[in-house]
Protein backbone atom coordinates (compact mmCIF):
# COMPACT_ATOMS: atom_id res chain seq x y z
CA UNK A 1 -2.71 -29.48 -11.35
CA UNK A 2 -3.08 -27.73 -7.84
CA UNK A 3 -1.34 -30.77 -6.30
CA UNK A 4 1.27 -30.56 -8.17
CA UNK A 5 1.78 -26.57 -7.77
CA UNK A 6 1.10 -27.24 -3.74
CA UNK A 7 4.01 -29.11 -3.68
CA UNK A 8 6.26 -28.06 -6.30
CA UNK A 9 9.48 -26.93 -4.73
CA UNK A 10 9.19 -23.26 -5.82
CA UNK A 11 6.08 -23.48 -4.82
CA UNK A 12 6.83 -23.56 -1.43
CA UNK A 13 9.87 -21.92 -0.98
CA UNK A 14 7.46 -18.91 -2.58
CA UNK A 15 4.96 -19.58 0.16
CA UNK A 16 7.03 -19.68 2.76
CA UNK A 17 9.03 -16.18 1.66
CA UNK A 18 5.71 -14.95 1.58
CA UNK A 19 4.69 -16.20 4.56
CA UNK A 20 7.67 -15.19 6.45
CA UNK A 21 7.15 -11.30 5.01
CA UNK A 22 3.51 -11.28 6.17
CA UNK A 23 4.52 -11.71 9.93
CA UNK A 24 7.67 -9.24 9.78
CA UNK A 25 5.49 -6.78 8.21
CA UNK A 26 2.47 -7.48 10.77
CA UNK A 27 4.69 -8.38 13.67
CA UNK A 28 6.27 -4.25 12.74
CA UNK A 29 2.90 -2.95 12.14
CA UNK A 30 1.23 -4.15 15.62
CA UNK A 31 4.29 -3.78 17.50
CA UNK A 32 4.28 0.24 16.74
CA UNK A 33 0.73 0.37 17.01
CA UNK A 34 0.98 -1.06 20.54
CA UNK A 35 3.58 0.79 21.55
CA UNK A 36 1.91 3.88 21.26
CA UNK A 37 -0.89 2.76 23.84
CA UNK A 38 1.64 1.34 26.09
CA UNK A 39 3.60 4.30 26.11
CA UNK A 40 0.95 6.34 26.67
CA UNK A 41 -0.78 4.68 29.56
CA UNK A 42 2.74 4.35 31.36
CA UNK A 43 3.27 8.34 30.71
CA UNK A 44 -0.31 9.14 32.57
CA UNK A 45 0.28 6.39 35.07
CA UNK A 46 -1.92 3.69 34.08
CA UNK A 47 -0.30 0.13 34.82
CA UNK A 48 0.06 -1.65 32.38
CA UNK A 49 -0.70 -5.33 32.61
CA UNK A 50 -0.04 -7.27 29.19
CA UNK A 51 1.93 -6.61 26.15
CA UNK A 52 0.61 -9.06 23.73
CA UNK A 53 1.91 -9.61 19.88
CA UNK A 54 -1.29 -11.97 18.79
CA UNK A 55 -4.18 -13.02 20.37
CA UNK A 56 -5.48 -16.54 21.68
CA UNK A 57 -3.02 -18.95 23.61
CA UNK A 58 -0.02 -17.76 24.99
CA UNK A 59 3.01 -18.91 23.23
CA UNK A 60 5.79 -17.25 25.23
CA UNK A 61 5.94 -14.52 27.85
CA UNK A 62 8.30 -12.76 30.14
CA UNK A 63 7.67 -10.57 33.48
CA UNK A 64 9.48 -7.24 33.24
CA UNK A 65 8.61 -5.12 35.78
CA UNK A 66 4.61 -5.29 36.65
CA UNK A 67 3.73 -5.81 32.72
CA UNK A 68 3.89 -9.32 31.17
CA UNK A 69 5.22 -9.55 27.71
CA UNK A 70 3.79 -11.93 25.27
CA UNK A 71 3.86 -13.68 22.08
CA UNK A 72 -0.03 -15.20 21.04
CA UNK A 73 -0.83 -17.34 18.71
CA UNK A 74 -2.92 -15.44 16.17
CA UNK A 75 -0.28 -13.08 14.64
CA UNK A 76 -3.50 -10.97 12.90
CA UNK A 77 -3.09 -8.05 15.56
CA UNK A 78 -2.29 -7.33 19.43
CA UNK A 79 -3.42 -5.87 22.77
CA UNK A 80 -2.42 -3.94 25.66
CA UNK A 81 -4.29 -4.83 28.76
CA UNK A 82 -4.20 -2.02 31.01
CA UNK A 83 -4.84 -2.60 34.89
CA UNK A 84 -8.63 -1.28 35.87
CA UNK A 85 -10.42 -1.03 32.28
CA UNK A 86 -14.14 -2.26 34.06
CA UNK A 87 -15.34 0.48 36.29
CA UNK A 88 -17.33 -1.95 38.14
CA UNK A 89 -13.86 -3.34 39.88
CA UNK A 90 -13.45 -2.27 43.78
CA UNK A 91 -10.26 -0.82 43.99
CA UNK A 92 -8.80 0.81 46.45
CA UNK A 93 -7.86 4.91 46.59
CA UNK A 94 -3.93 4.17 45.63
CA UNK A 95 -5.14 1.44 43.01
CA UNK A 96 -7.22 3.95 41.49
CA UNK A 97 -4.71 6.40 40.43
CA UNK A 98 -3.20 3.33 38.45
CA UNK A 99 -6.63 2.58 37.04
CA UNK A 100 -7.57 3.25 33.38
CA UNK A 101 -11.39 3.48 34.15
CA UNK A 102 -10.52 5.90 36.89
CA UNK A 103 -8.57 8.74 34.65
CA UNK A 104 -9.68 11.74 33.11
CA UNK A 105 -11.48 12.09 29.92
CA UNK A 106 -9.07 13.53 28.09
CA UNK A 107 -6.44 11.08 29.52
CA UNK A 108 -8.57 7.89 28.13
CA UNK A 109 -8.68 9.63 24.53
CA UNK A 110 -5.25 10.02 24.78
CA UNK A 111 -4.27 6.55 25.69
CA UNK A 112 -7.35 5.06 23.18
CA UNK A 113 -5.54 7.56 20.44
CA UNK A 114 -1.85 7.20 20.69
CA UNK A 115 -2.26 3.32 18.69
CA UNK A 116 -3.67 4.86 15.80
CA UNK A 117 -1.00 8.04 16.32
CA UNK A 118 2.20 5.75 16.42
CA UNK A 119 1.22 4.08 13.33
CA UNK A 120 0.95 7.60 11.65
CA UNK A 121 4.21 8.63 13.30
CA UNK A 122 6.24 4.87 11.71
CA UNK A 123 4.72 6.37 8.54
CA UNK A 124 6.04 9.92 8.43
CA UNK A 125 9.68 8.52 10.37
CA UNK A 126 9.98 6.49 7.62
CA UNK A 127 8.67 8.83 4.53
CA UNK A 128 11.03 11.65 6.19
CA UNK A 129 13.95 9.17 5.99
CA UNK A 130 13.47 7.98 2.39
CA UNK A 131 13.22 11.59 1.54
CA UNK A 132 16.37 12.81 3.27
CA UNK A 133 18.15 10.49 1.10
CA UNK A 134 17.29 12.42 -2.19
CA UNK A 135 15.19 10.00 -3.22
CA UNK A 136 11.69 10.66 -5.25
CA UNK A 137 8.70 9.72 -3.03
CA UNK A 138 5.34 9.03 -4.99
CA UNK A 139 2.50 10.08 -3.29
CA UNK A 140 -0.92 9.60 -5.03
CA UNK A 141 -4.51 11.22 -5.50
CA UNK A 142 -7.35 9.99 -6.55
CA UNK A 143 -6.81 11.87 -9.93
CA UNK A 144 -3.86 9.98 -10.56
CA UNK A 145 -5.59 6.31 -9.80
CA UNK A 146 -9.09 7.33 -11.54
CA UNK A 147 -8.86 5.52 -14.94
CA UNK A 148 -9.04 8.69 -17.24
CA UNK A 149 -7.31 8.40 -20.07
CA UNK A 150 -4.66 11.01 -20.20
CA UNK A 151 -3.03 10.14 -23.91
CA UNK A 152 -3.60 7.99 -26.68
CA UNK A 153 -0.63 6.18 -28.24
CA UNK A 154 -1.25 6.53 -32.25
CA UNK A 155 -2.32 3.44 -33.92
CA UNK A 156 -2.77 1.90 -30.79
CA UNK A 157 -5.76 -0.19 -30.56
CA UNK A 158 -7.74 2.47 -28.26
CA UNK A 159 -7.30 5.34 -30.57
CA UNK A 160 -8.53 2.70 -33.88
CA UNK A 161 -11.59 1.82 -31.32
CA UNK A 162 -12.60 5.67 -31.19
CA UNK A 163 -11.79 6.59 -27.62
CA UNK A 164 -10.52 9.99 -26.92
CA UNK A 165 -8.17 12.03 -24.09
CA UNK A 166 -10.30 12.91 -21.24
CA UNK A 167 -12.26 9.64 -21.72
CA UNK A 168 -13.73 7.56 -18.31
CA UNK A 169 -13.60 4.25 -18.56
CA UNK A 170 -16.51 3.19 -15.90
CA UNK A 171 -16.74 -0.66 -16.99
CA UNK A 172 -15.14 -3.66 -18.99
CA UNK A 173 -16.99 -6.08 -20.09
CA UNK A 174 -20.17 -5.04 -18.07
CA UNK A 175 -17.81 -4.90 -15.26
CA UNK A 176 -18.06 -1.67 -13.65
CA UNK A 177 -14.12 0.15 -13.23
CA UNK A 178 -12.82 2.32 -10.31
CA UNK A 179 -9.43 2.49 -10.93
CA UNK A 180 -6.39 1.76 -13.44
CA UNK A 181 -5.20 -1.20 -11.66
CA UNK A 182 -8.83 -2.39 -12.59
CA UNK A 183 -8.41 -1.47 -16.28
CA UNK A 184 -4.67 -3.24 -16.33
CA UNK A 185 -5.98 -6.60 -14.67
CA UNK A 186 -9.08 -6.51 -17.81
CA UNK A 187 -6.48 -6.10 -20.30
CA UNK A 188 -4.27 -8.41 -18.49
CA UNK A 189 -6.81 -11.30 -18.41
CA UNK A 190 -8.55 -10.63 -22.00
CA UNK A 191 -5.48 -12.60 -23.26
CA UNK A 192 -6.21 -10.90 -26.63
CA UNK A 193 -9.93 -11.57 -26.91
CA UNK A 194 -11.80 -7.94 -27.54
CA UNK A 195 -12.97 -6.13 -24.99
CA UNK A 196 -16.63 -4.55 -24.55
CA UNK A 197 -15.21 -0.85 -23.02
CA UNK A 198 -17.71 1.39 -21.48
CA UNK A 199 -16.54 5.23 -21.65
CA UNK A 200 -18.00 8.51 -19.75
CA UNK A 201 -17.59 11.41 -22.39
CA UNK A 202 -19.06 14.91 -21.12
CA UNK A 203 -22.85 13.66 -20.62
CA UNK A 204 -23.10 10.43 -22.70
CA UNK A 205 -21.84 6.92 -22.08
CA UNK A 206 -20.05 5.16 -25.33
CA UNK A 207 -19.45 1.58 -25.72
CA UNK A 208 -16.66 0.54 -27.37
CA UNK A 209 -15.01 -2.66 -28.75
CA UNK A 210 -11.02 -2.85 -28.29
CA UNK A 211 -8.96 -5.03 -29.18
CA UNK A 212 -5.99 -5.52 -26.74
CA UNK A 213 -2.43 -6.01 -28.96
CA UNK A 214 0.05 -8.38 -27.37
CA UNK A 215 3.65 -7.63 -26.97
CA UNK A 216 6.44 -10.08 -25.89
CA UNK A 217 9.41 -8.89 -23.55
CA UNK A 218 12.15 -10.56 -21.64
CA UNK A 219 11.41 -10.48 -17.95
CA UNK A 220 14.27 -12.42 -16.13
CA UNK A 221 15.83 -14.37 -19.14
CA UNK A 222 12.19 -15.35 -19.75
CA UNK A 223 9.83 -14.14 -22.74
CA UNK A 224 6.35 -12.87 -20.90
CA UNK A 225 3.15 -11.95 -23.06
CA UNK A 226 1.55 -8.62 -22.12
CA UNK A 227 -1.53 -7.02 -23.78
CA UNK A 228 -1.51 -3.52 -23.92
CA UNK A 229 -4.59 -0.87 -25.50
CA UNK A 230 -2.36 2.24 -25.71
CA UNK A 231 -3.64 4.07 -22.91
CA UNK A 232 -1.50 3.45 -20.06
CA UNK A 233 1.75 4.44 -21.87
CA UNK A 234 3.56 7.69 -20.47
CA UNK A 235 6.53 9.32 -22.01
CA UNK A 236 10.40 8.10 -21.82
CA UNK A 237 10.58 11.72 -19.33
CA UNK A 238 12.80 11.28 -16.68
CA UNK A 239 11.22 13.49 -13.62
CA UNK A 240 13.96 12.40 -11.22
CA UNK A 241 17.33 10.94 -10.92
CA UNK A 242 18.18 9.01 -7.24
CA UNK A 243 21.26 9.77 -6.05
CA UNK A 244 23.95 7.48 -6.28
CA UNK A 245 22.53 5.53 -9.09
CA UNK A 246 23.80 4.32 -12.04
CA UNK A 247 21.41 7.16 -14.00
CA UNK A 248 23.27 9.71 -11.95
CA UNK A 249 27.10 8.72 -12.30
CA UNK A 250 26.25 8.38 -16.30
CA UNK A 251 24.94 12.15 -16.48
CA UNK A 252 21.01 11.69 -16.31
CA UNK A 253 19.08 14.91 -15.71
CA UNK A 254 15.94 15.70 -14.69
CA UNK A 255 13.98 16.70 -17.33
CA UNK A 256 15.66 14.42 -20.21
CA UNK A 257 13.50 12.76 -22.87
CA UNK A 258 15.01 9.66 -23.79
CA UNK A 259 15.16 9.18 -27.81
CA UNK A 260 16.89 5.63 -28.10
CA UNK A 261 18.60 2.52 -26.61
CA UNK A 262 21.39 0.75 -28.35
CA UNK A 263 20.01 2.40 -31.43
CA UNK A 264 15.96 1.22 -31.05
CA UNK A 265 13.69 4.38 -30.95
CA UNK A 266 12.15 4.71 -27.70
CA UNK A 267 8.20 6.10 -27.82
CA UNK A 268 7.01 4.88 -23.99
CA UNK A 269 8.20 4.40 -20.67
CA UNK A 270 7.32 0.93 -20.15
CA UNK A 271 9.44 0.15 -23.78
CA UNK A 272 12.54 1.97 -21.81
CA UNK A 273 11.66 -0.10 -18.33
CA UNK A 274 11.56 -3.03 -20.45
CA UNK A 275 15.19 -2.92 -21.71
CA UNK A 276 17.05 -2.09 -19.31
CA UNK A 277 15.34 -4.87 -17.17
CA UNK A 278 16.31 -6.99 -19.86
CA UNK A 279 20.40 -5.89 -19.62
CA UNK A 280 21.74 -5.85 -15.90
CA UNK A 281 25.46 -5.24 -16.05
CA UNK A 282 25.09 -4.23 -19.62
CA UNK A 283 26.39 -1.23 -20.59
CA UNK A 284 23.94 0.75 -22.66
CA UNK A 285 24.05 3.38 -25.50
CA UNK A 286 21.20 6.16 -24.61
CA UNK A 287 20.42 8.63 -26.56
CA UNK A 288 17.92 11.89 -25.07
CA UNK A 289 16.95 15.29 -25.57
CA UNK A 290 17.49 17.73 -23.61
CA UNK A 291 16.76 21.62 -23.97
CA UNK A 292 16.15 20.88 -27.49
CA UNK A 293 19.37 19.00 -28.05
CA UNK A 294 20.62 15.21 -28.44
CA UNK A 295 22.78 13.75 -25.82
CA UNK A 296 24.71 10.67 -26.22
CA UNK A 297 25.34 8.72 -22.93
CA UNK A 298 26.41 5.32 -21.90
CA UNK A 299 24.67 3.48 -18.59
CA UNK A 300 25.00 0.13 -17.40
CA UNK A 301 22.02 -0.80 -14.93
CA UNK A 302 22.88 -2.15 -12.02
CA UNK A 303 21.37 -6.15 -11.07
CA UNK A 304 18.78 -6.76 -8.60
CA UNK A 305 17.29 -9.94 -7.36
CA UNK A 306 13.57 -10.52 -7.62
CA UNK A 307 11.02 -13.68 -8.60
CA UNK A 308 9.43 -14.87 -11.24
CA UNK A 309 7.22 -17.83 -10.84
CA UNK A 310 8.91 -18.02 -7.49
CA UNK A 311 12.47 -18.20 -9.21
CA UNK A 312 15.31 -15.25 -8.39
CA UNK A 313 16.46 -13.68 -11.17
CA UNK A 314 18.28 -10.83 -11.65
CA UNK A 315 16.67 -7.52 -13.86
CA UNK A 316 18.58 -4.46 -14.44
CA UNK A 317 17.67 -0.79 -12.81
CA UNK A 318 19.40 2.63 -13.33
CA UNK A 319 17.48 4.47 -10.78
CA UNK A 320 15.38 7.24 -12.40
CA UNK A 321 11.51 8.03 -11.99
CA UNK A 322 8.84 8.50 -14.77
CA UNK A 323 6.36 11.57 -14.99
CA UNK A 324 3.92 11.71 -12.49
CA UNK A 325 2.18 14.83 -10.84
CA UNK A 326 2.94 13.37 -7.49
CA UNK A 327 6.48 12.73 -7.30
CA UNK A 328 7.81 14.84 -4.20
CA UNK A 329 11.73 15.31 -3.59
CA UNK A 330 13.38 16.91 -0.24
CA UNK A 331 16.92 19.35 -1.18
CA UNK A 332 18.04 19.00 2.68
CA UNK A 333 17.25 17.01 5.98
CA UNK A 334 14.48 19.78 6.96
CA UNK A 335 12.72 19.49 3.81
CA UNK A 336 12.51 15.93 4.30
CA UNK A 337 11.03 16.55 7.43
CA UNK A 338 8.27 19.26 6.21
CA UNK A 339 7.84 17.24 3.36
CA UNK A 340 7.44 13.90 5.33
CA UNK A 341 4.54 15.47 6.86
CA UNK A 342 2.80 16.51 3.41
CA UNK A 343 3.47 12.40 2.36
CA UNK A 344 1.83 11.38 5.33
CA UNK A 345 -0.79 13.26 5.32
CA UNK A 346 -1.21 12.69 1.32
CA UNK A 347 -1.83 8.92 2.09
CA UNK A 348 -4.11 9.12 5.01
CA UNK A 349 -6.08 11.05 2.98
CA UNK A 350 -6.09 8.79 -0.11
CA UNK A 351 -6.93 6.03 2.15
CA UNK A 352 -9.18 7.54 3.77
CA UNK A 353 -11.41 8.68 0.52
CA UNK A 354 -11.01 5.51 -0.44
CA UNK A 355 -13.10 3.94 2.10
CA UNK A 356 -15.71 6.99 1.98
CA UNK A 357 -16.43 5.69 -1.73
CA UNK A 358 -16.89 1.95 -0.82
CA UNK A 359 -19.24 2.91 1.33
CA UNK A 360 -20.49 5.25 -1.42
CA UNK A 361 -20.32 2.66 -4.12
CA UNK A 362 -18.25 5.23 -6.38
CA UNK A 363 -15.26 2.43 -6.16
CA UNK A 364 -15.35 -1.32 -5.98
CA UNK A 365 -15.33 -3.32 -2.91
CA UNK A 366 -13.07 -5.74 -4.60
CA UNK A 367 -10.09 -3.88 -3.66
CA UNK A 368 -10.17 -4.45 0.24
CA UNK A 369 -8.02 -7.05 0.81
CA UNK A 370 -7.24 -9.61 3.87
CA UNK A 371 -4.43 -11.24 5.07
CA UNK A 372 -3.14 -13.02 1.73
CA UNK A 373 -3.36 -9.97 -0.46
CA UNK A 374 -0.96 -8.72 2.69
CA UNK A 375 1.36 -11.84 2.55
CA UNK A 376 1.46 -11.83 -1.34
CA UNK A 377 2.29 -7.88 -1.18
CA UNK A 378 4.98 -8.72 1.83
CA UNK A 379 6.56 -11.21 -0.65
CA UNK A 380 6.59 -9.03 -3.75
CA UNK A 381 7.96 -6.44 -2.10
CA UNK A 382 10.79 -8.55 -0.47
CA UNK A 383 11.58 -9.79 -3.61
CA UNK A 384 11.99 -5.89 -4.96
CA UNK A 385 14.78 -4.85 -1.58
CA UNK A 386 14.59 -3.96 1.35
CA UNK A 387 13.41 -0.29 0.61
CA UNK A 388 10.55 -1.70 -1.00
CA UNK A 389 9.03 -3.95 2.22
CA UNK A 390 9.91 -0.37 4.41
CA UNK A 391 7.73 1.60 1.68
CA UNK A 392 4.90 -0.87 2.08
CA UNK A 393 4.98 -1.02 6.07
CA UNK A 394 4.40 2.72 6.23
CA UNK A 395 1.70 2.43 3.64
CA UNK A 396 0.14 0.01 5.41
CA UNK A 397 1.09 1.67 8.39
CA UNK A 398 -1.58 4.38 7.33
CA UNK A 399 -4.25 1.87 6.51
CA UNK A 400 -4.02 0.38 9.92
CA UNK A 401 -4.13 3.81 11.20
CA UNK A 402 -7.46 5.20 9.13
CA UNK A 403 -8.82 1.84 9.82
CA UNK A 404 -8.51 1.86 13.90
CA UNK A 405 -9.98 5.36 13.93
CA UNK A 406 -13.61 4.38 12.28
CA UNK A 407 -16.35 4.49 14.92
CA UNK A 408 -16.81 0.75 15.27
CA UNK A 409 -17.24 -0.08 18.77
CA UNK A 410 -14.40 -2.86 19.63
CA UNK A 411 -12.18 -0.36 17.59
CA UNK A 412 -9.83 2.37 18.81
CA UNK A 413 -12.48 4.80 16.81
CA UNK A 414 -15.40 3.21 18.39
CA UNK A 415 -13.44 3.83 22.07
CA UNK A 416 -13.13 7.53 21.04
CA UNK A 417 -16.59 7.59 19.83
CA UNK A 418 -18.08 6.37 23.32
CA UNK A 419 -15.84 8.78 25.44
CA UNK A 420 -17.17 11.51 22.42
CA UNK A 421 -20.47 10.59 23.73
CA UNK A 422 -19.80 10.84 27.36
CA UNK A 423 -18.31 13.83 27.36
CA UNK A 424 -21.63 15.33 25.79
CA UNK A 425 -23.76 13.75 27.99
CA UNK A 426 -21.51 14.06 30.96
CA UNK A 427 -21.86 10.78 31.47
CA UNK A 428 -20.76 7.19 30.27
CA UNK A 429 -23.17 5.20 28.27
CA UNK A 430 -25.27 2.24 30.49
CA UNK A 431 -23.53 -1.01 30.47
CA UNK A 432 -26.39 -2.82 28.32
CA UNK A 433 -25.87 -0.09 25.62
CA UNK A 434 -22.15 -0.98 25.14
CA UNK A 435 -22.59 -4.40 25.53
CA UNK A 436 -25.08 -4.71 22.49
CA UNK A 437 -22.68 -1.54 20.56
CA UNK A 438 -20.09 -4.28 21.20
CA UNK A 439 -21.09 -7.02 19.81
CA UNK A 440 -22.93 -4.98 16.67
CA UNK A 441 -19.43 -3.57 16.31
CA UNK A 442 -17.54 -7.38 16.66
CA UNK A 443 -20.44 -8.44 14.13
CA UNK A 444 -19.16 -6.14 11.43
CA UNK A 445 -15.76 -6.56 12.11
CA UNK A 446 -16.34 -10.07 11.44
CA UNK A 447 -18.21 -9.66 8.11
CA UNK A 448 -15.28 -6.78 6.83
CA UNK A 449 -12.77 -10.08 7.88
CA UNK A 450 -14.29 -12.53 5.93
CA UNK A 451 -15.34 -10.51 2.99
CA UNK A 452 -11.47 -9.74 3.28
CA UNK A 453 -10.93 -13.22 3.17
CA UNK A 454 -12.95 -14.27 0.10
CA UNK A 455 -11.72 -11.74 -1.91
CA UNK A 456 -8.27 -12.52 -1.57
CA UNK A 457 -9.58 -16.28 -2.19
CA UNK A 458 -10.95 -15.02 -5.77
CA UNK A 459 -8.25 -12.87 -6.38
CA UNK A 460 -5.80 -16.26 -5.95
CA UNK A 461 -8.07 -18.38 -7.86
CA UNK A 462 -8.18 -15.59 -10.71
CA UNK A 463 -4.51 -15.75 -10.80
C-alpha cells in the first residue's frame, strides 16, 4: 500500500508541488530575514563577509564587492557572517571600525535585531497591501481558536447529547483539546463512531457521548464524507464582499443573510460554501434577507484550480467572507497602512501566547510543527492562488520572527539576551560561560527540531 502511493504518479507530482512550495516559501522567508542583518551591519559599517541561503556545503557563490554570496545545501535557514564577530581576533585600528565585536552596544542589538525586524516588516508590507485592495483580512485571538461552543444547530447531534452555548470542550476521547482545529480533526477521524466529549460548564466538568452525523458533498466532481456535531456551523451572514468579485458585480451586501440557493433552504455557512464549490461557472439563483426583506439575485462563481488527492480540479468561489469578530477591512491606502500595523501586531501576539501556553501546558504541544507540516501548508496553499502562499509567508513570517527573538543562546533572542546582560554588568560574559550557554542553547534547539520532526511524522501517518 505505501509502495504503491510512493510511486503513484499523483503521488509524486503532489510531492514535488509540495516540495517545490516549501523552498519558495523558506528561500522568501530567510532571504528577508537576512536581509535585515545585512542591511543593517552595512548601514553601521560592519563588513560583511557571507550571504548564505542554507547552511553546510557550498553549492554556488558569487563575489560582489567584499561579501560572498551563497547558495548552501541545507535550505532549513541562513547566515550572515559579518567580518570580526570573535573579540579575541588582532585587528588592526582601521580593521576595527569594520569589526562587529568592536561596535557599540547599541549598534550590536541593532544589527542582532533587524533579522527578526525585517521578517515583521515582510509581514505588515504584505498585510498593508492585501488590505489596500479592499479585501477582508482575518486576524485571530485566542477567543476565536478556543473551542467554546458559540451555537448549537437544533437537532444536531451536540444539542441531543446535552451540551449547551458557552460549553468548553477540554478533551475527546480522554484526549485533552486546545483548540477547534483539535475538535474538527476528532470529529474528522471518529468516522461516525461516538465520541466520549469532555465539557467545562461554570465549575463542573460533564462527559458526554456524541454521536458525529455524516454528510456527503461534492468536492471537485467527487462525493467526500464529512462528520459534523453541530457546533462548528455559523450563519449564511455575509460580513464582507471583495471587490471585484463575482458577489460584488451580482449586488451582494454586507450584512445579507442568505435564505436559499436554486431553491434549497440555506441554515449554515459551510451548506452555502458547499454549493457554490460544487457549481463554478454556474449561474446561481440566491435568495437573502436584507433589512428585513427578501432579495432575489443571480451569481455565477467564478472557477479556481486546486487538488484533491493530488488531482486539479476546479471549485467555484464568489468572493464573500463569513461572520467572524476578527475580520478587519481598510476604506483607503492609509487605512491599509494603520490597519496593517494592528494585523501585524494581532499575529505576533497570537503567536506569541501561543508559545507562552505550551510552555504552560494550557495548549497542546502537538501543534508545533517542522518542516513537512511547512511543505504540506506551502502546497495547500499553492493549490488555493497565489494570494493564498503570500498570506501564509507573512504568517509564517511572524512565527519566524517571535521564534528568533526567544532567549536561546545560538538565537537572535539569545544574542540580545547576552548583550542585555552586558550592558548590566558593564561587561561581556567570560568565554567559558557562552561556550556552555551555547551549546545548552544548540541542545534545545535540537530537541524543539526533532520533536518538530516527529510530529509532523504522526501527523502524516494519521492522515
Amino acid at each position: 500500500m505505501l509502495s504503491t502511493w510512493a510511486w503513484s504518479p499523483d503521488a509524486v507530482w503532489a510531492i514535488t508541488q509540495k516540495v517545490w512550495w516549501f523552498l519558495i516559501v523558506l528561500g522568501v522567508l530567510v532571504s528577508f530575514h537576512e536581509l535585515g542583518h545585512f542591511l543593517a551591519a552595512r548601514w553601521v559599517g560592519v563588513r560583511v563577509l557571507k550571504f548564505s541561503l542554507g547552511f553546510g556545503p557550498k553549492l554556488a557563490g558569487r563575489q560582489i564587492g567584499e561579501t560572498e554570496y551563497l547558495v548552501s545545501a541545507v535550505p532549513l535557514g541562513g547566515y550572515v557572517k559579518l567580518f570580526g564577530e570573535e573579540e579575541t581576533e588582532v585587528l588592526t585600528q582601521d580593521e576595527q571600525r569594520r569589526s562587529f565585536a568592536h561596535q557599540t552596544l547599541p549598534r550590536k542589538m541593532f544589527i542582532v535585531a533587524a533579522g527578526p525586524g525585517f521578517n515583521f516588516l515582510l509581514a505588515y508590507l504584505i498585510f498593508a497591501g492585501w488590505l489596500s485592495t479592499g479585501a477582508p483580512l482575518f486576524v485571530p485571538t485566542f477567543r476565536d481558536l478556543t473551542p467554546t461552543v458559540e451555537a448549537l444547530k437544533p437537532g444536531s447531534p451536540a444539542e441531543l447529547a446535552g451540551m449547551k452555548v458557552g460549553d468548553r470542550i477540554i478533551r475527546v476521547n480522554e484526549k485533552d483539546i486546545s483548540t477547534r482545529n483539535e475538535v474538527q480533526d476528532a470529529i474528522q477521524k471518529s468516522n461516525g463512531r461516538p465520541l466520549t466529549v469532555d465539557v467545562r460548564r461554570g465549575d463542573q466538568v460533564k462527559t458526554l457521548m456524541v454521536t458525529p452525523g455524516a454528510t456527503a458533498i461534492k468536492e471537485g466532481g467527487k462525493e467526500v464524507v464529512t462528520y459534523h456535531i453541530g457546533i462548528e456551523e455559523t450563519p449564511p451572514v455575509i460580513t464582507a464582499v471583495m471587490s471585484g468579485s463575482p458577489a460584488m458585480a451580482a449586488g451582494f451586501r454586507d450584512g445579507d443573510r442568505v435564505v436559499s440557493i436554486e431553491g434549497q433552504p440555506i441554515q449554515a455557512w459551510s451548506q452555502m460554501t458547499g454549493f457554490v464549490k460544487e457549481n463554478p461557472n454556474r449561474p446561481l439563483r440566491v435568495q437573502v434577507q436584507r433589512d428585513g426583506q427578501l432579495v432575489d439575485l443571480t451569481v455565477t462563481p467564478m472557477a479556481e484550480k486546486t487538488l484533491v488527492d493530488g488531482k486539479p480540479v476546479e471549485v467555484g468561489k464568489i468572493g464573500i467572507s463569513g461572520p467572524g469578530r476578527s475580520i478587519i477591512r481598510a476604506s483607503n491606502p492609509f487605512m491599509a497602512g494603520l490597519l496593517g500595523v494592528q494585523a501585524t501586531w494581532g499575529w505576533t501576539e497570537l503567536t506569541a501566547v501561543g508559545l507562552y501556553k505550551m510552555v504552560a501546558g494550557e495548549i497542546s504541544s502537538k501543534n508545533i510543527g517542522g518542516p513537512l507540516t511547512i511543505a504540506n501548508m506551502s502546497g495547500e496553499a499553492a493549490s488555493q492562488g497565489v494570494a493564498s502562499i503570500v498570506f501564509l509567508i507573512a504568517i509564517l513570517s511572524i512565527n519566524l520572527g517571535v521564534l528568533n527573538l526567544l532567549p536561546i543562546p545560538i538565537l537572535d533572542g539569545g544574542h540580545l539576551l547576552f548583550f542585555g546582560i552586558e550592558a548590566i554588568l558593564r561587561k561581556p560574559l567570560g568565554e567559558r560561560q557562552r561556550e556552555i550557554a551555547q551549546q545548552v542553547g544548540l541542545l534545545l534547539l535540537v530537541g524543539i527540531m526533532v520533536f518538530a520532526f516527529w510530529n509532523d511524522i504522526e501527523r502524516l501517518i494519521s492522515h
